[in-house]
Protein backbone atom coordinates (compact mmCIF):
# COMPACT_ATOMS: atom_id res chain seq x y z
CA UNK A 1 -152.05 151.18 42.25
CA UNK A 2 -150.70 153.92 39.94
CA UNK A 3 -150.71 153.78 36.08
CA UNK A 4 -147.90 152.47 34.51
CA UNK A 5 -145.74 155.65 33.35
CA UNK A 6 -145.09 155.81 29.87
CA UNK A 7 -141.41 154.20 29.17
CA UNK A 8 -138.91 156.24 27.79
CA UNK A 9 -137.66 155.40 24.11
CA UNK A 10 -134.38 154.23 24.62
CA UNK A 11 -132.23 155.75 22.07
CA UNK A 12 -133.42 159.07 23.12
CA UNK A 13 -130.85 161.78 24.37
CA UNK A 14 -131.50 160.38 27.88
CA UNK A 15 -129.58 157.18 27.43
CA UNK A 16 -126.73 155.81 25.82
CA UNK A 17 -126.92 152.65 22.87
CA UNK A 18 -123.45 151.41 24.63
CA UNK A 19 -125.12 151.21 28.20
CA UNK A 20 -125.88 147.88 29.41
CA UNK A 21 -128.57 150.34 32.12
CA UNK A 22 -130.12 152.09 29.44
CA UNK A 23 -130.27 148.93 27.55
CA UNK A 24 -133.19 147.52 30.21
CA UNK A 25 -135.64 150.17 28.76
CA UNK A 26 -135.98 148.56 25.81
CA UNK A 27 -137.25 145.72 27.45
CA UNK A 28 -140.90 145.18 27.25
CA UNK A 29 -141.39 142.60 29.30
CA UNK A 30 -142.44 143.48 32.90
CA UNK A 31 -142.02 139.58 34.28
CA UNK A 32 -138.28 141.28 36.38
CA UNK A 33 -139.61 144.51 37.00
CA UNK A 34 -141.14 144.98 40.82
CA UNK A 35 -141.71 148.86 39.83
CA UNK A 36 -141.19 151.89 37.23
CA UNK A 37 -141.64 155.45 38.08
CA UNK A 38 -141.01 158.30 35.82
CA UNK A 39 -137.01 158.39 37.68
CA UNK A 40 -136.28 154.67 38.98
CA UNK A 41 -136.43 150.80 38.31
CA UNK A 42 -135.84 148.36 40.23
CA UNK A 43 -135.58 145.10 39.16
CA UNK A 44 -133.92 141.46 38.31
CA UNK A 45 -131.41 142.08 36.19
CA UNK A 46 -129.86 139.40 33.81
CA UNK A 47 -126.51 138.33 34.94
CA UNK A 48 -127.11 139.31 38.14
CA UNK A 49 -129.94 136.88 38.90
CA UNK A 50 -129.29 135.47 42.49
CA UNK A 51 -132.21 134.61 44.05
CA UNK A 52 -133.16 137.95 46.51
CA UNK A 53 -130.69 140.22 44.44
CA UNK A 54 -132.41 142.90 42.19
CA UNK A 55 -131.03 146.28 40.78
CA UNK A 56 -132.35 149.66 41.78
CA UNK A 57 -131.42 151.97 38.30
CA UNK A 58 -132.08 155.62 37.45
CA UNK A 59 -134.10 155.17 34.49
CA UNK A 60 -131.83 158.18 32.62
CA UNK A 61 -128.25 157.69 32.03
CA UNK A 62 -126.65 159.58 34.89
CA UNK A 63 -122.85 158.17 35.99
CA UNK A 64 -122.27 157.96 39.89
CA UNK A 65 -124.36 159.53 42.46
CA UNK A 66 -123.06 162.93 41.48
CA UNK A 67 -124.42 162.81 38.09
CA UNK A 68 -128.14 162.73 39.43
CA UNK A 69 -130.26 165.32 39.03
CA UNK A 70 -131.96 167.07 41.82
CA UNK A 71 -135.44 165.09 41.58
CA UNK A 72 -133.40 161.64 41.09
CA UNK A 73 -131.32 162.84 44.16
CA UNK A 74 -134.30 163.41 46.19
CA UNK A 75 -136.07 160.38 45.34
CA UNK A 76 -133.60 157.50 45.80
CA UNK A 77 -133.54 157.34 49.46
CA UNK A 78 -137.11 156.57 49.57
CA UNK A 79 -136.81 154.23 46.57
CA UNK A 80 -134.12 151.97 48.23
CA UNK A 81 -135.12 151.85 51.64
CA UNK A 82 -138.84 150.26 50.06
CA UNK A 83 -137.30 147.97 47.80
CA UNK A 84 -134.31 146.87 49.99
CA UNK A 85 -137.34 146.43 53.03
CA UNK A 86 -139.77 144.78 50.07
CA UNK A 87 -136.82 142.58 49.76
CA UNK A 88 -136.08 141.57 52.67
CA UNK A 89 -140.09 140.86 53.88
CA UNK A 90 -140.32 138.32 50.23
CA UNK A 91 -136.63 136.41 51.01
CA UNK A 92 -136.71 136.50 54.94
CA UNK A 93 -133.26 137.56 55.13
CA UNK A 94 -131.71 138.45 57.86
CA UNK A 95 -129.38 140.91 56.04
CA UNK A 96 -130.15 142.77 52.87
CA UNK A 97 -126.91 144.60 51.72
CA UNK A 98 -127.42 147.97 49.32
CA UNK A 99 -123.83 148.37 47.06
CA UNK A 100 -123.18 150.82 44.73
CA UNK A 101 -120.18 150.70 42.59
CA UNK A 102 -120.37 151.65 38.78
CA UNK A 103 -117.36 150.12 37.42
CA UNK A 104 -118.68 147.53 35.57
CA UNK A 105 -121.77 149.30 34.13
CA UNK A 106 -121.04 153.15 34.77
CA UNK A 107 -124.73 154.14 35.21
CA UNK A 108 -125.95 155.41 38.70
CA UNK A 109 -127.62 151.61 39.97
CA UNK A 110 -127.46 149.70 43.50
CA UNK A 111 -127.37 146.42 43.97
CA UNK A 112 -129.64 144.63 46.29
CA UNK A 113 -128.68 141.51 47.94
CA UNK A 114 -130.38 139.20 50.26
CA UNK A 115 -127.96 137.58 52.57
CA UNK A 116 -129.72 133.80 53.57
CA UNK A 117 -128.50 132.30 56.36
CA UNK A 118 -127.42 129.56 54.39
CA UNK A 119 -124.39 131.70 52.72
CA UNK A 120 -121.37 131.01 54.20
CA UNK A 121 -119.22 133.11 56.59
CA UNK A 122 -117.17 133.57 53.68
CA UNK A 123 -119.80 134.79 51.21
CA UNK A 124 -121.00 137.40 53.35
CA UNK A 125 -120.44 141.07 53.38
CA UNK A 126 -118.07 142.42 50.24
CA UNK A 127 -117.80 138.57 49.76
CA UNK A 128 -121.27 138.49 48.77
CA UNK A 129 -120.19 138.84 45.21
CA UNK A 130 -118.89 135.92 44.95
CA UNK A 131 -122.37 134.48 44.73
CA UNK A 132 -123.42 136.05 41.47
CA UNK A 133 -121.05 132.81 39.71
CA UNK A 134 -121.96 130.65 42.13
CA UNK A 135 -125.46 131.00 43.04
CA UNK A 136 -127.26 132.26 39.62
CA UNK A 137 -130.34 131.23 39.18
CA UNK A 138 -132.77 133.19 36.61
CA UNK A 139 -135.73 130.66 37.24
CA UNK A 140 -135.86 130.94 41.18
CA UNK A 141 -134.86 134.83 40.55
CA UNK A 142 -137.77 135.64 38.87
CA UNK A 143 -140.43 133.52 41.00
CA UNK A 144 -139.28 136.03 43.63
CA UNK A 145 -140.46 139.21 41.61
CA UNK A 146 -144.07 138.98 42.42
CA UNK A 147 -143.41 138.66 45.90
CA UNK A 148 -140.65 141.40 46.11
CA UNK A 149 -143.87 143.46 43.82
CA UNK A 150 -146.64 143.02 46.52
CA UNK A 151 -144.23 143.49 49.77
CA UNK A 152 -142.92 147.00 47.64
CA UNK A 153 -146.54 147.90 46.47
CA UNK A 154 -147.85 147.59 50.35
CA UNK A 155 -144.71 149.43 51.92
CA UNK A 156 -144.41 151.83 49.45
CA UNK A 157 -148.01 153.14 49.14
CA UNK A 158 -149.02 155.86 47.19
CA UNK A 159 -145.79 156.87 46.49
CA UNK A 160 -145.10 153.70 44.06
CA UNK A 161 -145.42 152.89 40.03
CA UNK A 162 -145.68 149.32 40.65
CA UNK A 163 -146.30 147.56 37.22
CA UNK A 164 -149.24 145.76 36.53
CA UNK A 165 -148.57 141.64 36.61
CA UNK A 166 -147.61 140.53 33.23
């Protein structure tokens, strides 16, 4: 396991005090985080904490996927194919949707969802969102994170930051 990267201070040029994304760096509690690197987070994010759904963020404040940067570009393939495989091992789910939108918080982020089998036909695909009223639950959320951790520590290998356990 890698060291922990140094966080960035959140009020520097690189984010924005009105972004609810650059908002999560202040944060020092790692107990939602499965890993940092120096470019990405992914993690449980508050008000969006359905059990098997985390967020995959650039840790800079960069809008849509045109406003990364050549390194971030480069990057987030690898990034959410590990996490959205990491998530999928931990939740058994036999679908694991990857959504990226930016409305609500306009910061480059995808969200991760585990589809159970036991969400109805109706829930499922664009539907899905639907659950994030319905289904929250921050408790059972974050007793997934260490298992979403391990399952992204193994798959990703050297490549990863995964955070130390809190």
């Amino acid at each position: 396991m890698n060291d922990t990267p140094s966080l960035s201070k959140p009020n520097s040029p690189r984010h924005q005090a009105d972004c609810f994304m650059c908002g999560l760096e202040q944060s020092q509690d790692t107990t939602a985080v499965v890993f940092r690197d120096p470019l990405w987070s992914g993690e449980m994010v508050p008000g969006y904490d359905v059990p098997g759904w985390f967020v995959l963020r650039v840790r800079r404040h960069a809008e849509r996927i045109t406003g990364l940067d050549d390194a971030e570009l480069a990057s987030f393939a690898r990034r959410a194919r590990d996490l959205v495989a990491a998530v999928t091992e931990a939740t058994g789910a036999p679908a694991t949707y990857l959504l990226v939108f930016g409305e609500n918080h306009p910061h480059f982020h995808a969200l991760i969802t585990a589809r159970g089998e036991h969400v109805p036909e109706d829930r499922r695909s664009g539907n899905i969102l639907r659950l994030r009223l319905e289904q929250a639950d921050a408790k059972a959320s974050e007793a997934l994170v260490p298992a979403v951790r391990d399952a992204y520590e193994r798959l990703a290998g050297e490549a990863t930051h995964v955070l130390s356990s809190p």
